[in-house]
PDB file of N, CA and C in Angstrom:
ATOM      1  N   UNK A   1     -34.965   7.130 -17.683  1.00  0.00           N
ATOM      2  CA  UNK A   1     -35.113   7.520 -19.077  1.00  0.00           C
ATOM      3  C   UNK A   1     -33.744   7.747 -19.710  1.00  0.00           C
ATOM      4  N   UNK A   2     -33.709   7.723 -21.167  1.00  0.00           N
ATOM      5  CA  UNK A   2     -32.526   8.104 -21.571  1.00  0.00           C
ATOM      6  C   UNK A   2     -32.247   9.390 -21.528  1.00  0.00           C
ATOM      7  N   UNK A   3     -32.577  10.508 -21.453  1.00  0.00           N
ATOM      8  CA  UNK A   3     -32.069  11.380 -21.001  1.00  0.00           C
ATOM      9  C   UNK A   3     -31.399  11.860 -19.571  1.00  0.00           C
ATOM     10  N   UNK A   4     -32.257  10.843 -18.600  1.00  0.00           N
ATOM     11  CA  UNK A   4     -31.210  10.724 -17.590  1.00  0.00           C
ATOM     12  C   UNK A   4     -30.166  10.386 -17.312  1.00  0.00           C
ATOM     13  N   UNK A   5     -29.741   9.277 -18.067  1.00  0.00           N
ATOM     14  CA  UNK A   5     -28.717   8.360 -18.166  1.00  0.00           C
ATOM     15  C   UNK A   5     -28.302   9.035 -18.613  1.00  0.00           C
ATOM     16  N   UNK A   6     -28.090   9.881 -19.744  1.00  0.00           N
ATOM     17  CA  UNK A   6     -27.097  11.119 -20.728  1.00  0.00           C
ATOM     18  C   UNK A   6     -26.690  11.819 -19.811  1.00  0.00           C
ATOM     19  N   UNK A   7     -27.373  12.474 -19.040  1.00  0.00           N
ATOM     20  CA  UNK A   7     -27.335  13.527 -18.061  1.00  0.00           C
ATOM     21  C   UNK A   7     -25.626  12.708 -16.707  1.00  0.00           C
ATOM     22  N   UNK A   8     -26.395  11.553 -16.278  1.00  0.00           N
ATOM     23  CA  UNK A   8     -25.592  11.004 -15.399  1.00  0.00           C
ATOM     24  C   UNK A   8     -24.089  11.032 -15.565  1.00  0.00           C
ATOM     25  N   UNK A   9     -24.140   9.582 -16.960  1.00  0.00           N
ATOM     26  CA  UNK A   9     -23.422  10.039 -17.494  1.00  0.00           C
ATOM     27  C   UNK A   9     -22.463  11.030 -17.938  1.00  0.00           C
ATOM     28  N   UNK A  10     -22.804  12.187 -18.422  1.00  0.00           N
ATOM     29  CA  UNK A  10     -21.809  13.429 -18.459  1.00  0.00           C
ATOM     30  C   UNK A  10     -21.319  13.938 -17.241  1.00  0.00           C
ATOM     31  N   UNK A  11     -22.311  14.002 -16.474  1.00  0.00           N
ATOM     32  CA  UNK A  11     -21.454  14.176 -14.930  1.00  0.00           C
ATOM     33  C   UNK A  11     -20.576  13.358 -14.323  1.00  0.00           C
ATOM     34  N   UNK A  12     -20.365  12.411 -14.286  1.00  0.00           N
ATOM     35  CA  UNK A  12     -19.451  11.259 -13.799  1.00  0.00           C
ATOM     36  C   UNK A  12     -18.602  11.391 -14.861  1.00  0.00           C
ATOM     37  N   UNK A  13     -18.221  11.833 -16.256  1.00  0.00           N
ATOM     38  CA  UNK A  13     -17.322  12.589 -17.281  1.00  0.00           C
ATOM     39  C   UNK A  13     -16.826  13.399 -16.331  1.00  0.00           C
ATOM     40  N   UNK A  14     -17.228  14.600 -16.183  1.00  0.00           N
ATOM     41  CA  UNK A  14     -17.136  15.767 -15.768  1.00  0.00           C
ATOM     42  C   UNK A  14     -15.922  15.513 -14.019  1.00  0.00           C
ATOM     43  N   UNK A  15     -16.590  14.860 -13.390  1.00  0.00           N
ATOM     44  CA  UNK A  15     -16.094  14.711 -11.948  1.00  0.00           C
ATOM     45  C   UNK A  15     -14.412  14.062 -12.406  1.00  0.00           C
ATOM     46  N   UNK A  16     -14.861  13.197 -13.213  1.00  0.00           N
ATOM     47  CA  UNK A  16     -13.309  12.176 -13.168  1.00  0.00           C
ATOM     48  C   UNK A  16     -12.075  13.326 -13.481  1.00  0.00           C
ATOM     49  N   UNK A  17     -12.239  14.718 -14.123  1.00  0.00           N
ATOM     50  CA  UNK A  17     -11.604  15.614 -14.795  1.00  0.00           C
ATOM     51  C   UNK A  17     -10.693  16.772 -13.439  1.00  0.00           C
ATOM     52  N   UNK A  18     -11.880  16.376 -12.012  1.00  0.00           N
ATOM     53  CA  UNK A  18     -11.686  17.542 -11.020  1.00  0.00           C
ATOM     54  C   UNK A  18     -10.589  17.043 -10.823  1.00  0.00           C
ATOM     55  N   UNK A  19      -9.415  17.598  -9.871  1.00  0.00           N
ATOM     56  CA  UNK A  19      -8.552  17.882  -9.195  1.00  0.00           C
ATOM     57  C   UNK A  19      -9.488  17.346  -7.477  1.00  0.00           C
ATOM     58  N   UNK A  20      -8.571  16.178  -7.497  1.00  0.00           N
ATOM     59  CA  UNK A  20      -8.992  15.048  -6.083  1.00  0.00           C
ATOM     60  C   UNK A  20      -8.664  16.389  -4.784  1.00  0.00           C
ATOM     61  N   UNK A  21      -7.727  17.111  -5.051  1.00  0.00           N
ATOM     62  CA  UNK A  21      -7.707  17.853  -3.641  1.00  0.00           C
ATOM     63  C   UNK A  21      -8.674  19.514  -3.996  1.00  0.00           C
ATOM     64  N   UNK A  22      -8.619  20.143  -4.527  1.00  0.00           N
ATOM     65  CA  UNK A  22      -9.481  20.857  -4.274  1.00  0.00           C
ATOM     66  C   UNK A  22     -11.240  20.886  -5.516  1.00  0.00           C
ATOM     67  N   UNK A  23     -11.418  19.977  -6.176  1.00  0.00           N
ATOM     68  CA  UNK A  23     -12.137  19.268  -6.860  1.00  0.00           C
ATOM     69  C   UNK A  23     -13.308  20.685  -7.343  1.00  0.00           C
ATOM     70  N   UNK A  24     -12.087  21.328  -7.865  1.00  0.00           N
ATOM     71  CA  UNK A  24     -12.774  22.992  -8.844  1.00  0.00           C
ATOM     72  C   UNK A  24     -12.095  22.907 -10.316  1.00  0.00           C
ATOM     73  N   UNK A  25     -11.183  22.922 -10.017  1.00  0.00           N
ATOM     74  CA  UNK A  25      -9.629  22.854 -11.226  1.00  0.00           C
ATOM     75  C   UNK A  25      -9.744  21.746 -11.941  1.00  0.00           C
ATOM     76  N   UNK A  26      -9.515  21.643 -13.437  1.00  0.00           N
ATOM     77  CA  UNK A  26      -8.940  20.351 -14.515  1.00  0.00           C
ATOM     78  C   UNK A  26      -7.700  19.917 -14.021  1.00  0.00           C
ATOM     79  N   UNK A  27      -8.061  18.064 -13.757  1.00  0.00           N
ATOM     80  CA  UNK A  27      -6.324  17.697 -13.646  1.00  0.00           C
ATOM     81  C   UNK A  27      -5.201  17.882 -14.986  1.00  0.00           C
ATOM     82  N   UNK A  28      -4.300  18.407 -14.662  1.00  0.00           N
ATOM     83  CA  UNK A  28      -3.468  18.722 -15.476  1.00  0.00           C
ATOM     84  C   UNK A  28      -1.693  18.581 -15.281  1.00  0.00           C
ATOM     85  N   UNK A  29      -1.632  17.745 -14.051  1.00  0.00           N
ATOM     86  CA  UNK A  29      -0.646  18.062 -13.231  1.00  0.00           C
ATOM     87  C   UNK A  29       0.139  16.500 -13.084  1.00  0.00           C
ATOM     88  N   UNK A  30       1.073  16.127 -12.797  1.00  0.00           N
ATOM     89  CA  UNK A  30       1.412  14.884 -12.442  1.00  0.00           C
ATOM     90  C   UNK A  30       2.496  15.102 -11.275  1.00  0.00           C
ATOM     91  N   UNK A  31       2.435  14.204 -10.415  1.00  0.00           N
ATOM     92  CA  UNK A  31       3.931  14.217  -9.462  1.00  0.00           C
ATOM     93  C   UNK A  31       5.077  13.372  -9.747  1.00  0.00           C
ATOM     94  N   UNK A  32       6.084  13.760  -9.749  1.00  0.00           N
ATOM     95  CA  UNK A  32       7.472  12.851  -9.922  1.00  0.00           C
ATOM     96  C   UNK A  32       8.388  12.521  -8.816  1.00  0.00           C
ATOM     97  N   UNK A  33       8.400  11.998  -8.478  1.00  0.00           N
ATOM     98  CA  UNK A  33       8.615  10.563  -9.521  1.00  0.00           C
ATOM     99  C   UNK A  33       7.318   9.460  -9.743  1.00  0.00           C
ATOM    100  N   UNK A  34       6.453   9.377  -8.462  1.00  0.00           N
ATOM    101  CA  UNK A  34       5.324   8.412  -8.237  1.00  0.00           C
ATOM    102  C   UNK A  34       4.232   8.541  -9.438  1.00  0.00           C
ATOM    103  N   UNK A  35       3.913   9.668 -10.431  1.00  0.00           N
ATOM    104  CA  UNK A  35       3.763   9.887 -11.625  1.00  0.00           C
ATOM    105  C   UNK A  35       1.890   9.821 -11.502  1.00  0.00           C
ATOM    106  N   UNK A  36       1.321   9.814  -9.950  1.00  0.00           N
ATOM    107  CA  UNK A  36      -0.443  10.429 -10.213  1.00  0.00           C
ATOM    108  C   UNK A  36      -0.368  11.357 -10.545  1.00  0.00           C
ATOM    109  N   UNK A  37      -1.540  11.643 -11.197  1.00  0.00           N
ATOM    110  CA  UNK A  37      -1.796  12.381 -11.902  1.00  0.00           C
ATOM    111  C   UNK A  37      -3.206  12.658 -11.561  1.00  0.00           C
ATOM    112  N   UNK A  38      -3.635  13.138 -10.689  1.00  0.00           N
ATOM    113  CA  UNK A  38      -4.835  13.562 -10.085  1.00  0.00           C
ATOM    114  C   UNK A  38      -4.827  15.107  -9.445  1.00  0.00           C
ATOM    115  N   UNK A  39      -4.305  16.199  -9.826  1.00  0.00           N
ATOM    116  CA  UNK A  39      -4.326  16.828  -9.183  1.00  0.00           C
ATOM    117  C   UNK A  39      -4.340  17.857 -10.424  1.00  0.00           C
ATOM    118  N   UNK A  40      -5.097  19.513 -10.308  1.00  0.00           N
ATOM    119  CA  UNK A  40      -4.954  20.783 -10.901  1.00  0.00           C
ATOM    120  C   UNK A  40      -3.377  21.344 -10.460  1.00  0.00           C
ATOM    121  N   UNK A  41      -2.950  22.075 -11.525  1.00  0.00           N
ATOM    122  CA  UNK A  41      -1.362  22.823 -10.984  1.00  0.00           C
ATOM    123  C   UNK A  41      -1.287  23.615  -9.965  1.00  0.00           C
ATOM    124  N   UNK A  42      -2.239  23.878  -9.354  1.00  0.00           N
ATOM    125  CA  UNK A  42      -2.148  24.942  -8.129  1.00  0.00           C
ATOM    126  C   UNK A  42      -1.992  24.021  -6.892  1.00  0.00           C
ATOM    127  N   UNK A  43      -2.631  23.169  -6.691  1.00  0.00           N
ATOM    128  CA  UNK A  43      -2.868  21.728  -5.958  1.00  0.00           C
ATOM    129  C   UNK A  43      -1.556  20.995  -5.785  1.00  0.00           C
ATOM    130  N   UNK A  44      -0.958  20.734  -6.807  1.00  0.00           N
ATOM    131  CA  UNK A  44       0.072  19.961  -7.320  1.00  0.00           C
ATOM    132  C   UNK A  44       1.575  21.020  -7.060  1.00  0.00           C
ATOM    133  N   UNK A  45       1.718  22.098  -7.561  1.00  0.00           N
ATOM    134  CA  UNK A  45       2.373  23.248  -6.964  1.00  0.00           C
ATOM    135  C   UNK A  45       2.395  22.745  -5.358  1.00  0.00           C
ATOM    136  N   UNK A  46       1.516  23.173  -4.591  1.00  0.00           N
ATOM    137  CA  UNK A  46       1.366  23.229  -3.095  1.00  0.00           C
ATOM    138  C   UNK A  46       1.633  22.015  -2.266  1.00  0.00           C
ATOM    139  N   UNK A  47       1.372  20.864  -2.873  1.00  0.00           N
ATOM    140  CA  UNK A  47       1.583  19.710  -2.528  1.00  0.00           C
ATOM    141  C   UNK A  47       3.220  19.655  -2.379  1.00  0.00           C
ATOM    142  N   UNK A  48       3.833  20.121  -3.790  1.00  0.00           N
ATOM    143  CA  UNK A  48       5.537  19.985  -3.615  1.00  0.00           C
ATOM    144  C   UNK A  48       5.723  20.924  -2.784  1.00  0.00           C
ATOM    145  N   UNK A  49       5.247  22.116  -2.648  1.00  0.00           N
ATOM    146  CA  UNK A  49       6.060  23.353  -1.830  1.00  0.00           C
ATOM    147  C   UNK A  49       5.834  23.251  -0.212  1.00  0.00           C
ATOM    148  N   UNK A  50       4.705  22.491   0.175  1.00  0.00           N
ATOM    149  CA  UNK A  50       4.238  22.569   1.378  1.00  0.00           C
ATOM    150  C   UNK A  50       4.585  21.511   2.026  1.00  0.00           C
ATOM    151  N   UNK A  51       4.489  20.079   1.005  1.00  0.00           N
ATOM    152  CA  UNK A  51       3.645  18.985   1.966  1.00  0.00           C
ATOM    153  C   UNK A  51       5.002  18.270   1.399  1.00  0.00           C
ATOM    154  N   UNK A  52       5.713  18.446   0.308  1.00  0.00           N
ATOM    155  CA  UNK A  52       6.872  17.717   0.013  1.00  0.00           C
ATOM    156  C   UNK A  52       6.359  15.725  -0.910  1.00  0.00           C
ATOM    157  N   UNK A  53       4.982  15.312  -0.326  1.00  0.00           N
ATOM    158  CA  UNK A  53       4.743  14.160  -0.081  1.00  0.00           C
ATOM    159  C   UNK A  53       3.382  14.299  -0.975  1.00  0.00           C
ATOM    160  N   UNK A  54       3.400  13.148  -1.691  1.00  0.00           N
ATOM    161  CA  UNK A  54       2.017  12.324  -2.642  1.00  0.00           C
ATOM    162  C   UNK A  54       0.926  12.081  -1.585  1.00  0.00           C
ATOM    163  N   UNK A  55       0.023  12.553  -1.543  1.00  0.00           N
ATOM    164  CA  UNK A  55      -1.380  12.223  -0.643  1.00  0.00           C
ATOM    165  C   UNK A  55      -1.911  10.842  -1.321  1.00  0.00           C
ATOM    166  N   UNK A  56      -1.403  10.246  -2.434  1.00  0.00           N
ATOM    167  CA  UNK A  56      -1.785   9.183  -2.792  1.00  0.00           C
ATOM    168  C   UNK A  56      -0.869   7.697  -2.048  1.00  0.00           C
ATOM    169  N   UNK A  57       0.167   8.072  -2.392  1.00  0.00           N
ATOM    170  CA  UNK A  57       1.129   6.899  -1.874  1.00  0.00           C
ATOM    171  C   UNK A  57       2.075   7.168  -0.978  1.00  0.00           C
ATOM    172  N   UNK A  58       2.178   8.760  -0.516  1.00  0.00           N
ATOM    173  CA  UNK A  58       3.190   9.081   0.925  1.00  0.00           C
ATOM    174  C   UNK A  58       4.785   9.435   0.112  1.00  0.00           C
ATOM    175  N   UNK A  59       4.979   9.010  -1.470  1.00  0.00           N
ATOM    176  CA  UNK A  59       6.146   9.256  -1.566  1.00  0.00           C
ATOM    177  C   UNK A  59       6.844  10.577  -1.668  1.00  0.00           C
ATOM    178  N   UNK A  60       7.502  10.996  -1.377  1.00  0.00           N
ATOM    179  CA  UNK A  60       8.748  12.423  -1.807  1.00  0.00           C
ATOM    180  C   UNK A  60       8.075  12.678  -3.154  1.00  0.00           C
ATOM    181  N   UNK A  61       8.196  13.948  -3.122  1.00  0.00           N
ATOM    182  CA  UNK A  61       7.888  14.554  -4.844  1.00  0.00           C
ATOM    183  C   UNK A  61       8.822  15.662  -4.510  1.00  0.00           C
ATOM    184  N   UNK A  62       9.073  15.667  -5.892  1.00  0.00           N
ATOM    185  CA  UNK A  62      10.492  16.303  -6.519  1.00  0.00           C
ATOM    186  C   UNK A  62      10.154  17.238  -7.262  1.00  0.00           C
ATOM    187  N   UNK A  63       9.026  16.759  -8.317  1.00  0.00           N
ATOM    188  CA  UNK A  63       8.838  18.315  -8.875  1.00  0.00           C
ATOM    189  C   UNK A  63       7.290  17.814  -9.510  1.00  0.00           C
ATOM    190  N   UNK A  64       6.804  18.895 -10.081  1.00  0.00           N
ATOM    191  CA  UNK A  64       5.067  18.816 -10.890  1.00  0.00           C
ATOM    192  C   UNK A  64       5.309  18.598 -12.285  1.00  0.00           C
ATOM    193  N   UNK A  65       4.935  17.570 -13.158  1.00  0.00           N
ATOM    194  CA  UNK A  65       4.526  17.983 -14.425  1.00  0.00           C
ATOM    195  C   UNK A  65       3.503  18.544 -15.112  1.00  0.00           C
ATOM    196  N   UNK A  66       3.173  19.051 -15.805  1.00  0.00           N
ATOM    197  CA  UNK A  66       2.068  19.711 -16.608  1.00  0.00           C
ATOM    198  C   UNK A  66       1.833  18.721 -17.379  1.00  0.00           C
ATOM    199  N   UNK A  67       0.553  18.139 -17.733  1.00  0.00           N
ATOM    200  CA  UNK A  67       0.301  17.439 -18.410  1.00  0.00           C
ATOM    201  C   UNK A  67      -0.503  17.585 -19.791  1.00  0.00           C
ATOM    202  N   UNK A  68      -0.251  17.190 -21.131  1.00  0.00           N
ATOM    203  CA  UNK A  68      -1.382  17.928 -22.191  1.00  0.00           C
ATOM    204  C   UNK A  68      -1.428  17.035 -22.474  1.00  0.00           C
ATOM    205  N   UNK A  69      -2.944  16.907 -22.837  1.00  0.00           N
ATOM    206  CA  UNK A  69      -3.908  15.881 -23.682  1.00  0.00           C
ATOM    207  C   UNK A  69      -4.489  15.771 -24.926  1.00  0.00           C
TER     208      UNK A  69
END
């Protein structure tokens, strides 16, 4: 029905917005230099402080951007 499809729809909205590593948080975050942008700032924070490295492509990250939309 079409209200399902509305329904679906907004959720698959909704998901594309989570934060890929802890998938609670709005992405808001980008890594530099490799420049995904899949991650909430707490996520993205921890990633540089801990892990040094992009879980997407393995590269060095240098620092987080904040991203506004």
């Amino acid at each position: 029905s079409l209200t399902t499809e509305t329904n679906n729809n907004q959720t698959t909205k909704d998901k594309k917005k989570d934060c890929v590593v802890c998938y609670e948080n709005e992405i808001v975050a980008a890594l530099v230099p490799c420049g995904h942008n899949l991650f909430c700032m707490e996520c993205a924070d921890r990633i540089r402080d801990e892990h040094s490295v992009c879980p997407v492509c393995q590269k060095h990250v240098t620092q987080v951007l904040r991203i506004f939309s």
